[in-house]
Protein backbone atom coordinates (compact mmCIF):
# COMPACT_ATOMS: atom_id res chain seq x y z
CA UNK A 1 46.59 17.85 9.60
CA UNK A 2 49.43 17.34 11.79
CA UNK A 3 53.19 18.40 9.92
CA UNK A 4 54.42 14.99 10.88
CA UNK A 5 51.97 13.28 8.56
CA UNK A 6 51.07 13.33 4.89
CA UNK A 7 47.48 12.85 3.38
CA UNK A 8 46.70 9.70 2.05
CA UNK A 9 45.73 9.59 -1.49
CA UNK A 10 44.34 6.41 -2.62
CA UNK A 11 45.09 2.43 -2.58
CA UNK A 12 48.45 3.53 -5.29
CA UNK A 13 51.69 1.75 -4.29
CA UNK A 14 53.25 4.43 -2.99
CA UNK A 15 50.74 5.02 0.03
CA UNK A 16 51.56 1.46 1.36
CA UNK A 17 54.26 2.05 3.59
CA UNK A 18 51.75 5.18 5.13
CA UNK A 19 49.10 2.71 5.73
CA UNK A 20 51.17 0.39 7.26
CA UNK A 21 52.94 2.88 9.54
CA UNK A 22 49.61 4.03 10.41
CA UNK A 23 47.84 1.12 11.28
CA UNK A 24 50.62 -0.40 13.07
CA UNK A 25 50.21 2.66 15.43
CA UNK A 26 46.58 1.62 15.79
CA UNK A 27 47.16 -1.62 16.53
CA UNK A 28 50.52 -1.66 19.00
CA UNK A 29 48.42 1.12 21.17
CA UNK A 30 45.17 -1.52 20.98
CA UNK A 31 46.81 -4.38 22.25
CA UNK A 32 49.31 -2.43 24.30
CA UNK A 33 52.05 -4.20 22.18
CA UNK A 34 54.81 -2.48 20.51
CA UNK A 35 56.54 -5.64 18.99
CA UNK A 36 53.35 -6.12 16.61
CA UNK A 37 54.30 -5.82 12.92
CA UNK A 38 51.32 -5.21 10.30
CA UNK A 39 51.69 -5.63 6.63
CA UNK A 40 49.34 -4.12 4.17
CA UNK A 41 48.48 -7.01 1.62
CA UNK A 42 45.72 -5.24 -0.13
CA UNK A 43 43.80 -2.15 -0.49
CA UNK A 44 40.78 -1.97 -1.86
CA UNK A 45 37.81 0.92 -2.67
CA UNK A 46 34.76 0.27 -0.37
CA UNK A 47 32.41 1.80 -2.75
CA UNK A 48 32.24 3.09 -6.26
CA UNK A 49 32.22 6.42 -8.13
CA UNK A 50 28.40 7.77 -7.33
CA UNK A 51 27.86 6.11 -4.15
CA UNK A 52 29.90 8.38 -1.86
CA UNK A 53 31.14 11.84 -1.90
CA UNK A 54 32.90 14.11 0.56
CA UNK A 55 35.18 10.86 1.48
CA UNK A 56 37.03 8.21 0.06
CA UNK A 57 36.96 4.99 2.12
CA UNK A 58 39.47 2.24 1.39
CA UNK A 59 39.36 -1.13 2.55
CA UNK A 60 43.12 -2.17 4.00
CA UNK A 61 43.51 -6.08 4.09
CA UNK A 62 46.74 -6.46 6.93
CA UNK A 63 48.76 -9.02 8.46
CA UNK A 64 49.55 -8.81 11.91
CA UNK A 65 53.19 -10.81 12.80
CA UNK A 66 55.77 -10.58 16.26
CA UNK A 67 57.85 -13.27 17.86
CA UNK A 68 55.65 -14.48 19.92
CA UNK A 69 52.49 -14.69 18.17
CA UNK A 70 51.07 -16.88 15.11
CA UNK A 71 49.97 -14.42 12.33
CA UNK A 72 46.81 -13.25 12.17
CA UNK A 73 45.01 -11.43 9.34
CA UNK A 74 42.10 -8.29 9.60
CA UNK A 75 40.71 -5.45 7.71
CA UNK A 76 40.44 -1.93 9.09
CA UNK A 77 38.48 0.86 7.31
CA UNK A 78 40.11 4.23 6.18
CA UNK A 79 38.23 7.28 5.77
CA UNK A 80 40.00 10.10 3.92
CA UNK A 81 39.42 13.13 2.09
CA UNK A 82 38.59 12.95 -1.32
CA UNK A 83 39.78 12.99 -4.65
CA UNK A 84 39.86 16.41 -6.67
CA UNK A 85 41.45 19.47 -5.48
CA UNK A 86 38.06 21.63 -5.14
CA UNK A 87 36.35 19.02 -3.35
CA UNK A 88 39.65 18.62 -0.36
CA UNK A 89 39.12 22.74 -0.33
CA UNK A 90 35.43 22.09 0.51
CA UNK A 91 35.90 19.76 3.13
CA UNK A 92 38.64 21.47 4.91
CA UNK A 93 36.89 24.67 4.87
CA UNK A 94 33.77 23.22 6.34
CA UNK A 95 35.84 21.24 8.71
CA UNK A 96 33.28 18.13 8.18
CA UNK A 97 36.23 15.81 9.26
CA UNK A 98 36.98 17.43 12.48
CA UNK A 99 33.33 17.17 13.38
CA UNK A 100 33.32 13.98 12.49
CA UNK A 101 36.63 12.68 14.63
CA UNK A 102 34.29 14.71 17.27
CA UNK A 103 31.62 12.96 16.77
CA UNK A 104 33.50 9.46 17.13
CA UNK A 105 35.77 10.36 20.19
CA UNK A 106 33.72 12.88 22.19
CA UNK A 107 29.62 11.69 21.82
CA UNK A 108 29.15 8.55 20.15
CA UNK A 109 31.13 6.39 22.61
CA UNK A 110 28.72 7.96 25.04
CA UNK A 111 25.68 7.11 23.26
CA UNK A 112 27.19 3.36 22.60
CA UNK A 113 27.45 3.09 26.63
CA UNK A 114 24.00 3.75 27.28
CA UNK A 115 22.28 2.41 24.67
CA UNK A 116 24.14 -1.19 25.22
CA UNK A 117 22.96 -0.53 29.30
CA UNK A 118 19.21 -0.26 28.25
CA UNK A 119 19.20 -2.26 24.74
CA UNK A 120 20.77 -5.74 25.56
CA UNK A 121 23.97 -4.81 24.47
CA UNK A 122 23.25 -2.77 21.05
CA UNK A 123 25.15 -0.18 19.40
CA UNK A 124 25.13 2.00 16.37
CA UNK A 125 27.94 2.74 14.95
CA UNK A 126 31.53 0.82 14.49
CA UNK A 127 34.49 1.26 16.54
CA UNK A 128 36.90 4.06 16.02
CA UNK A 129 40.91 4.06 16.12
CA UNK A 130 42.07 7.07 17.37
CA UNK A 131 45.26 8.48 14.79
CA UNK A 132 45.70 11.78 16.55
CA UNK A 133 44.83 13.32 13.15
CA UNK A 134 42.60 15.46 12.05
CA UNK A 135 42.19 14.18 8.26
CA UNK A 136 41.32 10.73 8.28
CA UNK A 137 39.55 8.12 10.25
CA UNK A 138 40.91 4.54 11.10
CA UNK A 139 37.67 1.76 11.60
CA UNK A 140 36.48 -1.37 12.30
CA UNK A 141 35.51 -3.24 9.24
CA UNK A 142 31.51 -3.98 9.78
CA UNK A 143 31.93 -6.59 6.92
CA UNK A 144 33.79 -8.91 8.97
CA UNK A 145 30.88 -9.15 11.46
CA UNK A 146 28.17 -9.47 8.42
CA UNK A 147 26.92 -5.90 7.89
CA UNK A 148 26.59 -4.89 4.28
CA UNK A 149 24.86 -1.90 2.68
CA UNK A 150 21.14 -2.43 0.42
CA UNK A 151 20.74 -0.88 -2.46
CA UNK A 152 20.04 2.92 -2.63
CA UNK A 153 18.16 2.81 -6.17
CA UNK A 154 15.88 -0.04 -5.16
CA UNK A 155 15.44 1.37 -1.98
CA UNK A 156 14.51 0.14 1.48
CA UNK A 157 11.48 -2.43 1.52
CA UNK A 158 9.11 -2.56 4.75
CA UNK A 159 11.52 -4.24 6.97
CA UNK A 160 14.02 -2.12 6.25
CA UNK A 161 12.57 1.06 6.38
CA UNK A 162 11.40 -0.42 9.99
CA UNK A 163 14.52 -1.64 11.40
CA UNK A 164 16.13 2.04 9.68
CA UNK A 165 14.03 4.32 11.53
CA UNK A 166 13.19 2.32 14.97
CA UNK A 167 16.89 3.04 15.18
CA UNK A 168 17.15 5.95 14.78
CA UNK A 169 14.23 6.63 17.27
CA UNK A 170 16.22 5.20 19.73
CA UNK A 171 19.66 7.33 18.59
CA UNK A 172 17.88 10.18 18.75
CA UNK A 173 15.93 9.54 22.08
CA UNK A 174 19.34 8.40 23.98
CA UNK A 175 20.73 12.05 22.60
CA UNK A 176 17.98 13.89 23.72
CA UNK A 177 18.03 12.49 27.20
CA UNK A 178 22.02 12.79 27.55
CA UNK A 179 21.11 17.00 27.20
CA UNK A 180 18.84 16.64 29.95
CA UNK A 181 21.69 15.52 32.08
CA UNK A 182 23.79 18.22 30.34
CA UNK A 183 22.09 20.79 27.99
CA UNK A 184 25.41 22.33 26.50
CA UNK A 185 27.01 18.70 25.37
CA UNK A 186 26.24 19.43 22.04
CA UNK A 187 27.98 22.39 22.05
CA UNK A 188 31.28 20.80 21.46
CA UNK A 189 30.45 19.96 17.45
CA UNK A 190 32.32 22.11 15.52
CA UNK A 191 30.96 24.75 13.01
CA UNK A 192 33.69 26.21 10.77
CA UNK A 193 31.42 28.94 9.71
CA UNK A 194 29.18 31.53 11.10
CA UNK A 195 25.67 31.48 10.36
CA UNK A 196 25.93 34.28 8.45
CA UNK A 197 29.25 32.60 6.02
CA UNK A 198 27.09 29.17 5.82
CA UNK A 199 24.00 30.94 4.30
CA UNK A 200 25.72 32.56 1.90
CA UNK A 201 27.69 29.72 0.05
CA UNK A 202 24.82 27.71 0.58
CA UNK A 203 22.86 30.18 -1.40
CA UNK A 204 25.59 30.38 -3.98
CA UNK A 205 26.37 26.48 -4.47
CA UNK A 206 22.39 26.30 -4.93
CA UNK A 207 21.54 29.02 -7.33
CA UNK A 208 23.12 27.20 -10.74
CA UNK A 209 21.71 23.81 -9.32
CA UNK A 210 18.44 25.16 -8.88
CA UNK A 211 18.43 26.97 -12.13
CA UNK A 212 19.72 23.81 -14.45
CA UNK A 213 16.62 21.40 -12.16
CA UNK A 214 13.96 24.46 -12.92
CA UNK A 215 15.02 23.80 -17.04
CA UNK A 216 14.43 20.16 -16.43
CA UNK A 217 11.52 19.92 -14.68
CA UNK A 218 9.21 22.68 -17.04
CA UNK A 219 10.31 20.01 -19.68
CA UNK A 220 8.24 17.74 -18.49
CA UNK A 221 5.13 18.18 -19.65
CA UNK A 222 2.27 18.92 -17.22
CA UNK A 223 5.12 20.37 -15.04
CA UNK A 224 6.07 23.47 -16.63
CA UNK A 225 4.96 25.56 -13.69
CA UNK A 226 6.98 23.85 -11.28
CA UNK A 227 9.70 26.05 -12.71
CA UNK A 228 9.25 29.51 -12.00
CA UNK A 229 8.12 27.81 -8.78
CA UNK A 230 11.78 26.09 -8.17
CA UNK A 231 13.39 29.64 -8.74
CA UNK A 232 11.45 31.39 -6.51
CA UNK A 233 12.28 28.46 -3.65
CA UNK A 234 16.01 29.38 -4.96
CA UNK A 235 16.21 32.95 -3.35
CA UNK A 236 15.80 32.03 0.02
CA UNK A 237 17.07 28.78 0.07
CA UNK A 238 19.65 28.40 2.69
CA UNK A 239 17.82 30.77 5.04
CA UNK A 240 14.64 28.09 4.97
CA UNK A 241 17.04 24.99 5.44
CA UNK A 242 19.18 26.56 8.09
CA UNK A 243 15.52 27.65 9.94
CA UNK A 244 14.60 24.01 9.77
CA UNK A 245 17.84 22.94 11.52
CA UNK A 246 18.07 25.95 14.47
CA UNK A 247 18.44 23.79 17.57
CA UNK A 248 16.52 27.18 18.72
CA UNK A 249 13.73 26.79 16.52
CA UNK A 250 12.11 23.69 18.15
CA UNK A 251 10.66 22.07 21.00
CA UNK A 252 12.26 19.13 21.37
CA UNK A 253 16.11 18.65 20.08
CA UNK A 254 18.27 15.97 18.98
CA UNK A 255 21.73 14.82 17.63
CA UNK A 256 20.60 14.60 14.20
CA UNK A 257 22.59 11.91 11.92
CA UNK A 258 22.40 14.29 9.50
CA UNK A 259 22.84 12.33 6.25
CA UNK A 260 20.67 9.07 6.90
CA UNK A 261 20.27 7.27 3.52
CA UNK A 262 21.02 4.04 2.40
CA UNK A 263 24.62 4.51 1.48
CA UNK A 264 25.08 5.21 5.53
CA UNK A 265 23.63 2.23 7.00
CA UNK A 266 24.80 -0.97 6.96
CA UNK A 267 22.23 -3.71 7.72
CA UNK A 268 23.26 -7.84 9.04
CA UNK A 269 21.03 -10.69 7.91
CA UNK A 270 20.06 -13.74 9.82
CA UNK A 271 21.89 -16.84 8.80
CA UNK A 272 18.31 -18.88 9.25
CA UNK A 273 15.91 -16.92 7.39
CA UNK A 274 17.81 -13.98 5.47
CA UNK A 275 15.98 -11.60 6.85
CA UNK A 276 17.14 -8.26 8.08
CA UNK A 277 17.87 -7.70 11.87
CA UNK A 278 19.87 -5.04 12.70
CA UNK A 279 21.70 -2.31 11.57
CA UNK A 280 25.06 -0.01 12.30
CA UNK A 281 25.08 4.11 11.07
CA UNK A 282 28.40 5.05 9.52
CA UNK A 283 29.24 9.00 8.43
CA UNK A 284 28.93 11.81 10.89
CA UNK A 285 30.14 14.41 8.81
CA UNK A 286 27.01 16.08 8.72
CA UNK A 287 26.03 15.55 12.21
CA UNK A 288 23.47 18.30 13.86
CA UNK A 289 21.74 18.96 16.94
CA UNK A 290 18.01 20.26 16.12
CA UNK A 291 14.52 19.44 15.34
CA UNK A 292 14.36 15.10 14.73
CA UNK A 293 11.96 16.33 11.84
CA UNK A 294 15.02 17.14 9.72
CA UNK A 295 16.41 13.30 9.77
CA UNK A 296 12.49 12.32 9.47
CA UNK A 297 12.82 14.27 6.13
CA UNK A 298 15.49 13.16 4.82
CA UNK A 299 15.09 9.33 5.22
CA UNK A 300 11.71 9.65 4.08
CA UNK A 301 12.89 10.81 1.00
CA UNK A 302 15.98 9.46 0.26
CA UNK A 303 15.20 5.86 1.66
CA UNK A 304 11.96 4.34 0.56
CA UNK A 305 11.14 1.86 -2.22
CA UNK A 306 8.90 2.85 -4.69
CA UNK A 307 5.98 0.38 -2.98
CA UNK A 308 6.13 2.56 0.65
CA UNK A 309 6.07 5.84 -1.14
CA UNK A 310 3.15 5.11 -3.15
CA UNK A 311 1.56 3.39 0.64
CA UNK A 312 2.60 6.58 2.14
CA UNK A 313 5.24 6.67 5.03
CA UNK A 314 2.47 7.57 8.02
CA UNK A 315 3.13 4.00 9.20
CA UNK A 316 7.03 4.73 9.54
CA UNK A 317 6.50 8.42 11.33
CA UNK A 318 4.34 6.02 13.94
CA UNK A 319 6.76 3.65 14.26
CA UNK A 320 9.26 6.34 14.97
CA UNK A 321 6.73 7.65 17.75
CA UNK A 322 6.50 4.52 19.04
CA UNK A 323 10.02 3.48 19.73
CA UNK A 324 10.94 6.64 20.57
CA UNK A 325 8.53 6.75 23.56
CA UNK A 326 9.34 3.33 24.67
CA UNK A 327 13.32 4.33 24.73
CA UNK A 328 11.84 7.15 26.43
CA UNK A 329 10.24 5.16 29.30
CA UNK A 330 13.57 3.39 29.86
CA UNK A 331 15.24 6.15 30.46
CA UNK A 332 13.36 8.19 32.19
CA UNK A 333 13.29 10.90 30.24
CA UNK A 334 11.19 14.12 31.62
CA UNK A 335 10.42 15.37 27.99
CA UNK A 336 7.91 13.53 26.35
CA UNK A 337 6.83 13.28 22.75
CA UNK A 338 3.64 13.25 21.30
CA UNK A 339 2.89 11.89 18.18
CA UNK A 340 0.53 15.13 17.35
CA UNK A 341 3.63 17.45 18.35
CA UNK A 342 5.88 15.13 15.63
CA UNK A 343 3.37 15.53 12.87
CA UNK A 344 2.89 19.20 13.38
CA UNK A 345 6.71 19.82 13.42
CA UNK A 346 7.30 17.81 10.69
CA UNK A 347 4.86 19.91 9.00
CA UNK A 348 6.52 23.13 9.63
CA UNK A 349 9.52 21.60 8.60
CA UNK A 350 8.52 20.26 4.89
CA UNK A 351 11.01 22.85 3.29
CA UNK A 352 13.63 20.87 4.59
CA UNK A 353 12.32 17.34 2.49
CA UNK A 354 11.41 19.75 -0.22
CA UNK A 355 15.11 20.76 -0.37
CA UNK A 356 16.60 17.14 -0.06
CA UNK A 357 14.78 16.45 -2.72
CA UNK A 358 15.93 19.31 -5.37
CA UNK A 359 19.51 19.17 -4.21
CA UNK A 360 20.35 15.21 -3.09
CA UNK A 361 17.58 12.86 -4.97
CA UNK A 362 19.10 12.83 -8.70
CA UNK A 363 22.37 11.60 -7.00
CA UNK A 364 20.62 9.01 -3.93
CA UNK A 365 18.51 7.13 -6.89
CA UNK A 366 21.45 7.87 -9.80
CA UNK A 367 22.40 4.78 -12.05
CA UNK A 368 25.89 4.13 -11.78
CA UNK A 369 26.75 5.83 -15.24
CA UNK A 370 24.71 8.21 -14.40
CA UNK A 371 26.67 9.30 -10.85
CA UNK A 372 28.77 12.54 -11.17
CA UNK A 373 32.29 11.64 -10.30
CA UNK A 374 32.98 14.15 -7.44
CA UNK A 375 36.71 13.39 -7.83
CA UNK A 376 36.59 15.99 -11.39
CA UNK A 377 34.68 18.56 -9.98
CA UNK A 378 35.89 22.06 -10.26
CA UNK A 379 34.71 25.63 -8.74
CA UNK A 380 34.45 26.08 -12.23
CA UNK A 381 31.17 23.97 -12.36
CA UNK A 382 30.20 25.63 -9.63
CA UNK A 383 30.45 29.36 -10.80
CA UNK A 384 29.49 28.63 -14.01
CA UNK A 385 26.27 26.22 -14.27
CA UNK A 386 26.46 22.46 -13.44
CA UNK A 387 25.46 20.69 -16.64
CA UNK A 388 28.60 18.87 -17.19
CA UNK A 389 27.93 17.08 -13.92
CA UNK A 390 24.41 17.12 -12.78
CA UNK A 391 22.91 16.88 -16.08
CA UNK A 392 22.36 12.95 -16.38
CA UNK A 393 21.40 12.39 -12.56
CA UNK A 394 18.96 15.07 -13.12
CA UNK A 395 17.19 13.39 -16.35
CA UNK A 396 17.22 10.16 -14.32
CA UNK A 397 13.83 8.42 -14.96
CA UNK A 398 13.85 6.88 -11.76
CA UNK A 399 14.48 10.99 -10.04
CA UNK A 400 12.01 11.81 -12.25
CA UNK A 401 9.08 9.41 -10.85
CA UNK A 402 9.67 10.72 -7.89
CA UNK A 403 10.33 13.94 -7.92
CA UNK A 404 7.11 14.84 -10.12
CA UNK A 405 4.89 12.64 -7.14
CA UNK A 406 7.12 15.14 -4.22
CA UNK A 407 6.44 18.35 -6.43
CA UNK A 408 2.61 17.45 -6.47
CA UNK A 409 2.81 16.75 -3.15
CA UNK A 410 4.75 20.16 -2.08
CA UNK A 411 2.80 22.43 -4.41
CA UNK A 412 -0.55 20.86 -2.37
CA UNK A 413 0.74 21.49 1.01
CA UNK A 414 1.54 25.54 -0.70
CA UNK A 415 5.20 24.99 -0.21
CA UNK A 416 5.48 25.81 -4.49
């Protein structure tokens, strides 16, 4: 955070004036126009308490006046940190925003370029203002061109799920063939911890979590075994998840989105038959380079409607293979993927969907009233069991479904 600017709080009065002076910045440097005016008219949450967490994005309605210009009215989206004292300490110790900004300045334009030069003019993500700050983000409002985000506890249906991960085939193919060109690019994200500092507050942020799930899930009858089995998964934890991610532990590497659910896509509809046809990625905060298994994991859990699961998501993993090779042909790429190589790698990397879905689940398929509100969190809740907070995403009947079909699933593959 620069010391000429102040954080951003929320849509309250006395923020206007900020947002104003902010955006005006924005939009005199876009249009190369210092006489432009802008007036904040309204602000307004994007999304409510349970559907996002280590941000709080605010819709700002403007008017945009000079002397030689009719007025003309937009919306711009502002990403800033969140609410709650222990959650700001969080994020600015794991500088998630910095990697972010790097993420939206440095690599994704680059990823835009090429994929519009080989996709008839497609791109994934929305366009990014640069503040010159470090602690928020100023973007293009997707709702203006039709986007809008589907609904994480249904899930994704079929076409969906298909449009979702064809995508990201092609993300993740145009990333891997930008480090054949230059095999340190991804070198730039930032990590605000060593490897050593990450697995240790990983391990301590999941032992109380892990502990309060194990008491759950032994209630359930049929699954009391599951947990002595969840507490032995707790000791080593961070070590397994951070061996899943190693950029060094795999064959093939790529940017990973690193938090691809449904609250991070936004989908546009066709106007004739309603039906789904493309899609834009928003949040890079937990952006990675490593194994594409990871990402695989964690859509595959997070994403699905109850009808795929119970299909089985083999279809989807093909569909990934698929794309990806064509994007590969396009390109040029000299590494090739094989669908046998992608099911064998995802196999060695089931810890990772085992652990997305202990630690994220409850809160991707939560009920509303059921969300924790991030914004009251304390280290308190942290050091000294979770129950206040986790408690009613974790008795969740629609987690539980699911989770007691995973745990069968994990315990047969002799991951529990």
């Amino acid at each position: 955070m620069t010391s000429e600017t102040k954080q951003p709080a929320s849509g309250d009065v006395d923020d206007i004036h900020l947002y104003e002076t902010l955006l005006q910045n924005v939009i005199r440097k876009n249009y190369s126009n210092n006489n432009l005016k802008v007036k904040v008219v309204k602000v307004q949450d994007v999304v409510p308490v349970g559907d996002n967490y280590l941000s709080c994005l605010l819709r700002l309605f403007i008017e945009v006046s000079s002397d030689d210009m009719p007025l003309q009215k937009n919306s711009f989206i502002l990403k800033i940190f969140p609410k709650g004292e222990m959650m700001k300490k969080f994020i600015e110790e794991d500088g998630i925003f910095r990697k972010e900004i790097t993420m939206y300045k440095e690599i994704l334009p680059k990823i835009n370029r090429i994929a519009a030069s080989i996709l008839n003019g497609e791109t994934f993500v929305a366009e990014f203002f640069d503040t010159g700050e470090d602690h928020l983000l100023v973007m293009e409002d997707l709702k203006i061109g039709g986007y809008k985000m589907a609904n994480r506890q249904v899930g994704l249906d079929t076409d969906h799920c298909k449009i979702a991960i064809k995508a990201l085939a092609r993300f993740h193919c145009i990333s891997m063939a930008m480090t054949e060109d230059d095999p340190s690019l991804f070198d730039m994200l930032p990590e605000a911890k060593e490897l050593k500092e990450r697995v240790r507050d990983m391990n301590k942020m999941c032992f109380d979590l892990y502990e309060e799930l194990s008491q759950v899930v032994e209630s359930w009858p049929g699954f009391e075994r599951f947990g002595s089995k969840l507490r032995e998964v707790r000791l080593t934890v961070a070590e397994n998840v951070e061996r899943c991610k190693d950029r060094n532990n795999t064959a093939i590497a790529v940017l990973n989105h690193g938090d691809f659910w449904p609250n991070n896509m936004l989908f546009k509809y066709s106007e004739d038959t309603g039906r789904v046809e493309s899609i834009k990625f928003v949040d890079f905060q937990m952006s990675h380079f490593g194994s594409p298994a990871a990402d695989l994991h964690y859509f595959l859990v997070s994403s699905p409607s109850a009808q795929i699961r119970a299909d089985g998501t083999d279809a989807l993993v093909e569909e990934y293979h698929s794309e990806f090779c064509r994007v590969s042909d396009l390109l040029g790429c000299k590494t090739r993927l094989s669908l046998e190589w992608l099911k064998e790698e995802m196999k060695n990397k089931l810890f990772y969907a085992l652990h997305v879905s202990c630690f994220l689940l409850h809160l991707f398929v939560a009920e509303r009233e059921d969300a924790p509100d991030f914004s009251q969190l304390t280290e308190e809740d942290l050091t000294k069991g979770q129950k206040s907070v986790f408690m009613k995403s974790f008795n969740g009947a629609k987690f539980k479904a699911i989770l007691q079909k995973l745990l069968l699933k994990f315990e047969k593959e002799g991951l529990l």
